[in-house]
N, C-alpha and C. Protein backbone atom coordinates (compact mmCIF):
# COMPACT_ATOMS: atom_id res chain seq x y z
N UNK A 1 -32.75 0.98 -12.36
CA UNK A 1 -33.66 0.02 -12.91
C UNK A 1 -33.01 -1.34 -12.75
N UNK A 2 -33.74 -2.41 -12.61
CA UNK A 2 -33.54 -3.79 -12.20
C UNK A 2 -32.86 -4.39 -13.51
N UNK A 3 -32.09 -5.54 -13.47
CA UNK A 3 -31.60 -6.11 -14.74
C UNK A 3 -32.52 -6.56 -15.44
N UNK A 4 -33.86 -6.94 -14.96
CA UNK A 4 -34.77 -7.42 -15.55
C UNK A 4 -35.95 -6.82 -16.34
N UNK A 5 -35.61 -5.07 -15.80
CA UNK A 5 -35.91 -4.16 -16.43
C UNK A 5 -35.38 -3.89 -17.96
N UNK A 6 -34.26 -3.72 -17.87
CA UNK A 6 -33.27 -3.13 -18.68
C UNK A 6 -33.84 -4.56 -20.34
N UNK A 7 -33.63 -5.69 -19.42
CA UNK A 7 -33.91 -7.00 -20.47
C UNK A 7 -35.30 -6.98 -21.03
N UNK A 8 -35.95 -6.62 -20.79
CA UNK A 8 -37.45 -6.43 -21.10
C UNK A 8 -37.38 -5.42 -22.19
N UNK A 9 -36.77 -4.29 -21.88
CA UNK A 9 -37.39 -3.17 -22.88
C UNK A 9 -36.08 -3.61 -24.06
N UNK A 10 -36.82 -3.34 -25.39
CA UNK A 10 -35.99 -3.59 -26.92
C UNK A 10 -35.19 -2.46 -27.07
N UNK A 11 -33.77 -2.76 -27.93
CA UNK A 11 -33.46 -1.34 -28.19
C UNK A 11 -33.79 -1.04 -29.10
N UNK A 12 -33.69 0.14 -29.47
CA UNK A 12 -34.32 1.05 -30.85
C UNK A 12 -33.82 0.54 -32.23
N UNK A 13 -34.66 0.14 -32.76
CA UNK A 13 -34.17 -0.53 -34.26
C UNK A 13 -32.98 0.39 -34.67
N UNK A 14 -31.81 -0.28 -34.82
CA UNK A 14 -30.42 -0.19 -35.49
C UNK A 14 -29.50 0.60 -34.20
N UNK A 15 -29.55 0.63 -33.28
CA UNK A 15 -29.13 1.41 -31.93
C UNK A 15 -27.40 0.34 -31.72
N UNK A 16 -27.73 -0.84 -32.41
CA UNK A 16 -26.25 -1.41 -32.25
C UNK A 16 -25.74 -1.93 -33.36
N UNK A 17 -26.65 -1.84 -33.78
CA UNK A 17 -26.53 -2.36 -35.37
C UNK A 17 -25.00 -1.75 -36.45
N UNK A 18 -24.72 -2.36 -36.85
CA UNK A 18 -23.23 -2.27 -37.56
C UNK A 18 -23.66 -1.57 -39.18
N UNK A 19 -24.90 -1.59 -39.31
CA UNK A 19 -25.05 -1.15 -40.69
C UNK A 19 -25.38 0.52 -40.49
N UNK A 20 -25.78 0.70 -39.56
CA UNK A 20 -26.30 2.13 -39.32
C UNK A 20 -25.50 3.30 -38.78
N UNK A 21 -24.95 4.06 -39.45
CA UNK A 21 -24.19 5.55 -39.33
C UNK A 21 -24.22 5.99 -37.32
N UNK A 22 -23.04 6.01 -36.94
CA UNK A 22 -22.82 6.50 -35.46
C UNK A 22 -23.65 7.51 -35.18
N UNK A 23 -24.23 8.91 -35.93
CA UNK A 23 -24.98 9.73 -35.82
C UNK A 23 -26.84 8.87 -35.19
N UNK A 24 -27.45 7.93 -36.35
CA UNK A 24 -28.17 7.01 -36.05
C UNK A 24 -28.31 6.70 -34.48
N UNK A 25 -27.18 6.03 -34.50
CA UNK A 25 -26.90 5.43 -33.11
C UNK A 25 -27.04 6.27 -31.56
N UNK A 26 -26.02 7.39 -31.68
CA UNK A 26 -26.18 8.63 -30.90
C UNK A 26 -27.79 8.94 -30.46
N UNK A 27 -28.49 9.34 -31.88
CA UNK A 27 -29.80 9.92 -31.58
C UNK A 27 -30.66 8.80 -31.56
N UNK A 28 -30.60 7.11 -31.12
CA UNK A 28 -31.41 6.21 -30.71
C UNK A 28 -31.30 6.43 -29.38
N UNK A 29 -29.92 6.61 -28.42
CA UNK A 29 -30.06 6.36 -27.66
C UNK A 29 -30.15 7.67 -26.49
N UNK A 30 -30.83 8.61 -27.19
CA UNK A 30 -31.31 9.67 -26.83
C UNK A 30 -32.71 10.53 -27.31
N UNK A 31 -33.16 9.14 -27.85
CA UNK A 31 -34.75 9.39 -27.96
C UNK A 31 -35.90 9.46 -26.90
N UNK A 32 -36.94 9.46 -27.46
CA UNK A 32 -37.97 9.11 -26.32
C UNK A 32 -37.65 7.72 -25.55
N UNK A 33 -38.20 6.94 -24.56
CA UNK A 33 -38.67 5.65 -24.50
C UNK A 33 -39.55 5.07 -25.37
N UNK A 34 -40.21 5.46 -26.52
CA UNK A 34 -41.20 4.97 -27.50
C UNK A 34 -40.21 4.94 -28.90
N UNK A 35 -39.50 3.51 -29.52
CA UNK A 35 -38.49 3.38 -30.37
C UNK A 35 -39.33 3.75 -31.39
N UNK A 36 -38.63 4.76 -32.04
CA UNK A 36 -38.80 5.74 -33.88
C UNK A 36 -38.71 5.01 -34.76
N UNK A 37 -39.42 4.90 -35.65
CA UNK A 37 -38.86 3.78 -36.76
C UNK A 37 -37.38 4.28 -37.18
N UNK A 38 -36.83 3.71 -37.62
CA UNK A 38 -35.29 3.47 -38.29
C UNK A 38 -35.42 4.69 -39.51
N UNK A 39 -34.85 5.57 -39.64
CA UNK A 39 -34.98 6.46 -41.07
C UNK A 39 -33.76 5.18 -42.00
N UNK A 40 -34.42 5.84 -43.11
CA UNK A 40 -33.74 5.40 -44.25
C UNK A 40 -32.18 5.88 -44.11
N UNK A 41 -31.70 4.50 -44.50
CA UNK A 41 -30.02 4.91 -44.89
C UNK A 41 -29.29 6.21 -45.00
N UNK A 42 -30.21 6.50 -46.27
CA UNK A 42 -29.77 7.46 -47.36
C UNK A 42 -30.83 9.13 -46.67
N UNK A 43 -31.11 8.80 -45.32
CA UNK A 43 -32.64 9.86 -45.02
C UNK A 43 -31.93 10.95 -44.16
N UNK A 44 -30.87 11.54 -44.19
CA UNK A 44 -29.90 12.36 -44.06
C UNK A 44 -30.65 13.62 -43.25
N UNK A 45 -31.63 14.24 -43.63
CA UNK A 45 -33.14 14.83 -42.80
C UNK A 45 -33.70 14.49 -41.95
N UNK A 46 -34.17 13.42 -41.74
CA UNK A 46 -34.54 12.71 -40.85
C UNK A 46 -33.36 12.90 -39.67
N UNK A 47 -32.20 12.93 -39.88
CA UNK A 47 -30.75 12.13 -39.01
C UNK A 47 -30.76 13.75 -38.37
N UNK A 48 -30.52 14.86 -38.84
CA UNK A 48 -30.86 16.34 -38.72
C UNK A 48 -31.88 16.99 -37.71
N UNK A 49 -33.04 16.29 -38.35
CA UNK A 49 -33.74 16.81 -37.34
C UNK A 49 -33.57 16.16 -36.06
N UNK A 50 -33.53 14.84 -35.78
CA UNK A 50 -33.70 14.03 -34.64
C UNK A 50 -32.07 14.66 -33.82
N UNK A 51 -31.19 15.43 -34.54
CA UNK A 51 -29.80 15.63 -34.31
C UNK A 51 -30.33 17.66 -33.21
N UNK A 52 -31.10 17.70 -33.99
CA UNK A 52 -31.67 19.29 -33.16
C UNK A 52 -32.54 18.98 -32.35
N UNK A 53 -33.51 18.07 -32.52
CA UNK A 53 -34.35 18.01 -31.35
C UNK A 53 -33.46 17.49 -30.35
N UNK A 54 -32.41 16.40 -30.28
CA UNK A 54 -31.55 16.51 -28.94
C UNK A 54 -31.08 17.32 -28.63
N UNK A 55 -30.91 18.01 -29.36
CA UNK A 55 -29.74 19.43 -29.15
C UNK A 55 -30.98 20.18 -28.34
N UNK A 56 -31.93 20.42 -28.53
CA UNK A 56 -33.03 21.76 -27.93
C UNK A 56 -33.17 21.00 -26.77
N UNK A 57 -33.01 19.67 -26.29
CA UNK A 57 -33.16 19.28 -25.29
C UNK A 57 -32.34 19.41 -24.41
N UNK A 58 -31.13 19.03 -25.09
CA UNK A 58 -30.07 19.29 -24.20
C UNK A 58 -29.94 20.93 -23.76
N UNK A 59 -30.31 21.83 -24.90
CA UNK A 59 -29.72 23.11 -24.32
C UNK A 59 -31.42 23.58 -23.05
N UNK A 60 -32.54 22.73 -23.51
CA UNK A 60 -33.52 22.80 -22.27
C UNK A 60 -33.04 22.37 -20.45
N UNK A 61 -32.27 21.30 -20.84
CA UNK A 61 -31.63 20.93 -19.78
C UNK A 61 -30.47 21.85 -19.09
N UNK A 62 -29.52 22.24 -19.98
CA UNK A 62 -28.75 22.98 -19.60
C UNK A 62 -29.03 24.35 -19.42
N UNK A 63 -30.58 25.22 -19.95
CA UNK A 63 -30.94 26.13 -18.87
C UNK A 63 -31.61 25.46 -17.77
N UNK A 64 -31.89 24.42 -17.36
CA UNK A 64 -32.67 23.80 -16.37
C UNK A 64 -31.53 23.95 -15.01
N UNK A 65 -30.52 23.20 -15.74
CA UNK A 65 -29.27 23.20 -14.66
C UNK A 65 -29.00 24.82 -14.33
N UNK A 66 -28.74 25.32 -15.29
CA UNK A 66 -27.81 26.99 -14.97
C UNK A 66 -29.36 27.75 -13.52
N UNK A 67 -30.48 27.43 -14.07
CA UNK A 67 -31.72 27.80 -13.28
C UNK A 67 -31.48 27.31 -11.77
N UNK A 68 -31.10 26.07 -11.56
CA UNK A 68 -31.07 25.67 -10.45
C UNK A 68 -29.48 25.71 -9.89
N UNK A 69 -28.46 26.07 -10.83
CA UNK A 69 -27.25 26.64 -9.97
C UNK A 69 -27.69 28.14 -9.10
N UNK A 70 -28.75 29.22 -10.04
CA UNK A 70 -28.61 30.23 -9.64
C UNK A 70 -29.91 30.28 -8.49
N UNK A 71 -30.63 29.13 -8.69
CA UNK A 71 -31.44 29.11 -7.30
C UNK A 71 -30.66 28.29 -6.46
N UNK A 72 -30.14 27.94 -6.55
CA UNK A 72 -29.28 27.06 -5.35
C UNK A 72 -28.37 27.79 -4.48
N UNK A 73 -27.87 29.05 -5.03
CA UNK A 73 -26.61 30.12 -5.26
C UNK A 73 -27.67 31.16 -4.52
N UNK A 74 -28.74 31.57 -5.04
CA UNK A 74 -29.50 32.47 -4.20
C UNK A 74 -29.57 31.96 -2.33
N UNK A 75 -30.32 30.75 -2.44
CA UNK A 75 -30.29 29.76 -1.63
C UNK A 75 -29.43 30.03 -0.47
N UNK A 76 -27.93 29.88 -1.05
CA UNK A 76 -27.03 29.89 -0.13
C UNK A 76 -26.53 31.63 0.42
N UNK A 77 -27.03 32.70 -0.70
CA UNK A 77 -26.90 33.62 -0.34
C UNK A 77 -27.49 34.12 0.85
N UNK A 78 -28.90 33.69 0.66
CA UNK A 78 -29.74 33.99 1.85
C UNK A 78 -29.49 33.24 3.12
N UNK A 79 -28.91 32.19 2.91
CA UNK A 79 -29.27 31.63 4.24
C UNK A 79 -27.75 31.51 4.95
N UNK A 80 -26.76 32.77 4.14
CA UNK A 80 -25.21 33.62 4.52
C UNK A 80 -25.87 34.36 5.57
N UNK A 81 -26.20 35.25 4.93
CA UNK A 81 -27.28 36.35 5.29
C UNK A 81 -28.37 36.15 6.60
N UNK A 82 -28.90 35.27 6.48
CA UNK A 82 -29.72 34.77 8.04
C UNK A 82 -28.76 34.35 8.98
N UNK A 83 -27.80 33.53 8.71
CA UNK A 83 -26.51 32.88 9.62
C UNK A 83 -25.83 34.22 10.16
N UNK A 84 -25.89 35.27 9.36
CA UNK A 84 -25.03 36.45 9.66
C UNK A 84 -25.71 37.30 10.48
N UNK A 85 -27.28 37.27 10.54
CA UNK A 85 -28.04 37.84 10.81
C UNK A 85 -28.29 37.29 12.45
N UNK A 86 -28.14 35.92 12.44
CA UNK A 86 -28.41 35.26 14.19
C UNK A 86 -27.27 35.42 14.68
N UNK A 87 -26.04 35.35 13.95
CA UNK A 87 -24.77 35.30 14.89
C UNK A 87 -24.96 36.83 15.48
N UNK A 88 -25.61 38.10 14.63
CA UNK A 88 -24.71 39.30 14.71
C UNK A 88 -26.31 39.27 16.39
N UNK A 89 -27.38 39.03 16.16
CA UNK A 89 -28.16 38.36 17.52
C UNK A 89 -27.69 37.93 18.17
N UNK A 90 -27.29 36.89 18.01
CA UNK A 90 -26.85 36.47 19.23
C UNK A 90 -25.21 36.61 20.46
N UNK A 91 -24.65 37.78 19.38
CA UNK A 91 -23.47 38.77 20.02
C UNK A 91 -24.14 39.41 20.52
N UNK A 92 -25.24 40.42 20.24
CA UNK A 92 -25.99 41.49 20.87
C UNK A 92 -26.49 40.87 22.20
N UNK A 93 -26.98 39.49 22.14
CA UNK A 93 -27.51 38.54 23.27
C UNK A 93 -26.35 38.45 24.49
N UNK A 94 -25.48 37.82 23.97
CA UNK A 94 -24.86 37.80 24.89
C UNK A 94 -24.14 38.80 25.54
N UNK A 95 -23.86 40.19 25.08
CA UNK A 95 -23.42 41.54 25.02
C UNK A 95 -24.28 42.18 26.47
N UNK A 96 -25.62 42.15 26.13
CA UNK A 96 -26.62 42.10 26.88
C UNK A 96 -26.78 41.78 28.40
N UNK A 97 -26.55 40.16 27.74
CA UNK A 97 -26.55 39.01 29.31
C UNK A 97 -24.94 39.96 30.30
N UNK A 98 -24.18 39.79 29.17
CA UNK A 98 -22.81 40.65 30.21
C UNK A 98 -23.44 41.34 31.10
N UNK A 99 -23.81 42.26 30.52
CA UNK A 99 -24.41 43.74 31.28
C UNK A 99 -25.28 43.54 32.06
N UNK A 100 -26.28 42.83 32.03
CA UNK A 100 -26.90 42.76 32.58
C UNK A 100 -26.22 41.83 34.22
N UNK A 101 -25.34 41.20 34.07
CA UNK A 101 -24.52 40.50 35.10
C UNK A 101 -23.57 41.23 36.25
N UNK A 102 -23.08 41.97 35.33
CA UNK A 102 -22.05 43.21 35.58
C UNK A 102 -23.52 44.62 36.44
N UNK A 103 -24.58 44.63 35.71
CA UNK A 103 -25.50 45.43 37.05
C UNK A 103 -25.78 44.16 38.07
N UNK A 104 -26.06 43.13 37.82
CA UNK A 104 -26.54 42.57 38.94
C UNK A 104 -25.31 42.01 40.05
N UNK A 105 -24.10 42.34 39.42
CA UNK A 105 -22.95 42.22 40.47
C UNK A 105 -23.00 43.43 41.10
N UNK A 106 -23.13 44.36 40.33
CA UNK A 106 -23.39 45.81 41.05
C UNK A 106 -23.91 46.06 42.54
N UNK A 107 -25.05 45.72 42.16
CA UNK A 107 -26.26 45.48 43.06
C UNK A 107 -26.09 44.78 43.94
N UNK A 108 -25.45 43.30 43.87
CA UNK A 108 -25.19 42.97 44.70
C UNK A 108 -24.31 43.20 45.85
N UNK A 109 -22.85 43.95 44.91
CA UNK A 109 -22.26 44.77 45.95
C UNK A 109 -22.82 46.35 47.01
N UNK A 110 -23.52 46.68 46.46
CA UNK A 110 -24.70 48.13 46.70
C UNK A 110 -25.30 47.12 48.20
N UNK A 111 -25.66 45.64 48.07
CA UNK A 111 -26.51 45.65 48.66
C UNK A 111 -25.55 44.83 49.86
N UNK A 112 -24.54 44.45 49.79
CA UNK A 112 -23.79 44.03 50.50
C UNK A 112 -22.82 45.15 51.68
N UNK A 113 -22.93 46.71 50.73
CA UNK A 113 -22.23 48.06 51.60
C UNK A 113 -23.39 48.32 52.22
N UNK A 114 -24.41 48.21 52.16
CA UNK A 114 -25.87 48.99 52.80
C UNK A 114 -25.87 47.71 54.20
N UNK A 115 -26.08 46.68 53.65
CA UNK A 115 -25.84 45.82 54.71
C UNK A 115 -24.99 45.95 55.86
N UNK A 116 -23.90 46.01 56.09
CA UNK A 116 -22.74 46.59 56.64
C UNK A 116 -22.96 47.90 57.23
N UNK A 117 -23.68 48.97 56.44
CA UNK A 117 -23.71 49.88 57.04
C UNK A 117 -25.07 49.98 57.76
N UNK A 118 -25.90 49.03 57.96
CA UNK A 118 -26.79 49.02 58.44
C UNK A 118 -26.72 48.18 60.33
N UNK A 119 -25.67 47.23 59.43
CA UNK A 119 -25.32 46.71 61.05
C UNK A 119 -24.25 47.85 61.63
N UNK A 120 -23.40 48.33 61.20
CA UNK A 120 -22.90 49.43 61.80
C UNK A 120 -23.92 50.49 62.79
N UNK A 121 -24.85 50.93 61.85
CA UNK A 121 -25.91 51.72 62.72
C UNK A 121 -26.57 51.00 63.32
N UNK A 122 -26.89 50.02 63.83
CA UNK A 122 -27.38 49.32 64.52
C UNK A 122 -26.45 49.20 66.06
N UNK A 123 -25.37 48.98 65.68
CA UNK A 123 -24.36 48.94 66.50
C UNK A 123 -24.28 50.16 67.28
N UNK A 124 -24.06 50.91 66.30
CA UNK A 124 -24.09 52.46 67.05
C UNK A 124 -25.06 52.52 68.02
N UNK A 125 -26.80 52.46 67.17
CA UNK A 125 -27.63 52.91 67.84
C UNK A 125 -27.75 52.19 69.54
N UNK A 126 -26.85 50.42 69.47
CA UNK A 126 -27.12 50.16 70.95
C UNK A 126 -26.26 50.92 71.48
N UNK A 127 -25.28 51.24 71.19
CA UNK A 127 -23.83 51.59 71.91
C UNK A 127 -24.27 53.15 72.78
N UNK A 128 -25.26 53.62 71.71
CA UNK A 128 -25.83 54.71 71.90
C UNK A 128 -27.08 54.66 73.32
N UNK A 129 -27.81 53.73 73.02
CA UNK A 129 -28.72 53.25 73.68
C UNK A 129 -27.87 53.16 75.02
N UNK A 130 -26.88 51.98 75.17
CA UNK A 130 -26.24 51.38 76.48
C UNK A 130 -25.66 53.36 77.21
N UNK A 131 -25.33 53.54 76.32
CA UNK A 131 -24.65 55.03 76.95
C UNK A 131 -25.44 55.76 77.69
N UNK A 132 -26.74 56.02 77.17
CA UNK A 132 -28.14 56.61 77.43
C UNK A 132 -28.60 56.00 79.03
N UNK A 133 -28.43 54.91 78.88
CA UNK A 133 -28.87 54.21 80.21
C UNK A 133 -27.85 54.84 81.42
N UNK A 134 -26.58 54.41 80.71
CA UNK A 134 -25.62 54.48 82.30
C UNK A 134 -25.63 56.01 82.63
N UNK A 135 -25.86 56.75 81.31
CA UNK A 135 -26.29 58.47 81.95
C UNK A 135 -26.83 58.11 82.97
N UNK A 136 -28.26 57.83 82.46
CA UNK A 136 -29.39 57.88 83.25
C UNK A 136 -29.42 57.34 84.70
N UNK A 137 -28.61 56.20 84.63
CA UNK A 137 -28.52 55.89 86.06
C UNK A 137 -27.66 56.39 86.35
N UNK A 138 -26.44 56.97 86.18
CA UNK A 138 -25.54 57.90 87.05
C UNK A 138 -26.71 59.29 87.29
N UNK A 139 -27.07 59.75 86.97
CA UNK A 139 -27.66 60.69 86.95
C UNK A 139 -28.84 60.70 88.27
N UNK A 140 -29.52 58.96 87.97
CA UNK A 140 -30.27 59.43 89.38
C UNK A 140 -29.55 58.96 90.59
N UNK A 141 -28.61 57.88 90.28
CA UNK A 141 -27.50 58.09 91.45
C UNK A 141 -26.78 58.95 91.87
N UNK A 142 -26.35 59.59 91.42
CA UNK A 142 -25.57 61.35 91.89
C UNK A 142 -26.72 62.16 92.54
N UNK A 143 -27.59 61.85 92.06
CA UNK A 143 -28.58 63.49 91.98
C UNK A 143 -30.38 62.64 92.50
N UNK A 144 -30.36 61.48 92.64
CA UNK A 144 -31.50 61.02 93.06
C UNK A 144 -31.72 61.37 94.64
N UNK A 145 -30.59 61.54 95.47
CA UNK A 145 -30.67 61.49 96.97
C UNK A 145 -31.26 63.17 97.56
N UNK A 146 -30.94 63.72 96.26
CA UNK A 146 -31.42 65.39 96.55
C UNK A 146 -32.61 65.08 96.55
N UNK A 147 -33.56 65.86 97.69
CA UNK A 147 -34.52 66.44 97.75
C UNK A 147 -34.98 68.18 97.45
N UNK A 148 -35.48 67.79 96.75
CA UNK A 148 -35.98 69.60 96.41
C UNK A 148 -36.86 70.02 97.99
N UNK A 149 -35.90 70.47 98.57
CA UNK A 149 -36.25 71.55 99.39
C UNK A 149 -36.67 73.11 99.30
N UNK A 150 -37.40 73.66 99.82
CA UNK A 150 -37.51 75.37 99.58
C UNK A 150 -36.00 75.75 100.09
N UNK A 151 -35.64 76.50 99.69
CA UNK A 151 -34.16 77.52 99.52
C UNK A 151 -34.95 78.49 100.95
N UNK A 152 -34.30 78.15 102.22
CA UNK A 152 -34.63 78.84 103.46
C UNK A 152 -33.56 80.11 102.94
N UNK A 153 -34.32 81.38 103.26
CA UNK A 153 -33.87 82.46 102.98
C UNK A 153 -33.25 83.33 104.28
């Protein structure tokens, strides 16, 4: 509140006052904002009750507080519990991604021996091929100049 706040509003009749009992004083400045009339000197009842109604306030307040330590405390329980809950996710995640890396290195090696062995047979098959030929032409060179004649008996 502004200083000019504070100067505006009155304090509670006898709140500094030198004639009025420290008890007085205490429960002025823990009243409403709407100043109580002043009890009598001698009004010892009055001083009592206004002495319990702070008190029920205060102990209102102080279950207010203990309420919001143990929601605050829940609060943090749960959101232990969710933190514990994404980390133990996101180990499984990355657990996962491993494996899943470790097959696709796999694979990649699978596909790197097939490769290899594919140019191998390839290789073969010309080597095979070139062989096939030079048969073939030795074959009709040796044996092309024969004529099948009848076998004169």
């Amino acid at each position: 509140m502004s200083g000019t706040g504070k100067a505006a509003r009155p304090a509670p009749p006898g709140a500094f006052d030198a004639h009025h009992d420290p008890i007085d004083r205490v429960v002025a400045l823990f009243s409403s904002p709407a100043p109580a009339p002043a009890p009598e000197p001698d009004d010892w009842s009055a001083s009592l009750t206004a002495v319990r109604g702070v008190a029920t306030r205060v102990r209102g307040l102080q279950k207010s507080a203990q309420d919001s330590i143990r929601e605050a405390q829940r609060s943090v329980r749960e959101a232990d519990t969710a933190a514990r809950a994404a980390e133990d996710r996101a180990r499984h995640a990355e657990a996962m991604l491993r494996e899943a890396v470790d097959r696709a290195e796999r694979a990649e090696a699978q596909v790197r021996a097939a490769a290899e062995r594919i140019e191998r047979a390839e290789a073969q098959t010309a080597e095979a091929r070139a062989w096939l030929r030079r048969m073939h032409e030795c074959m009709v060179s040796e044996f092309g100049t024969l004529t099948q004649e009848p076998a004169l008996a």
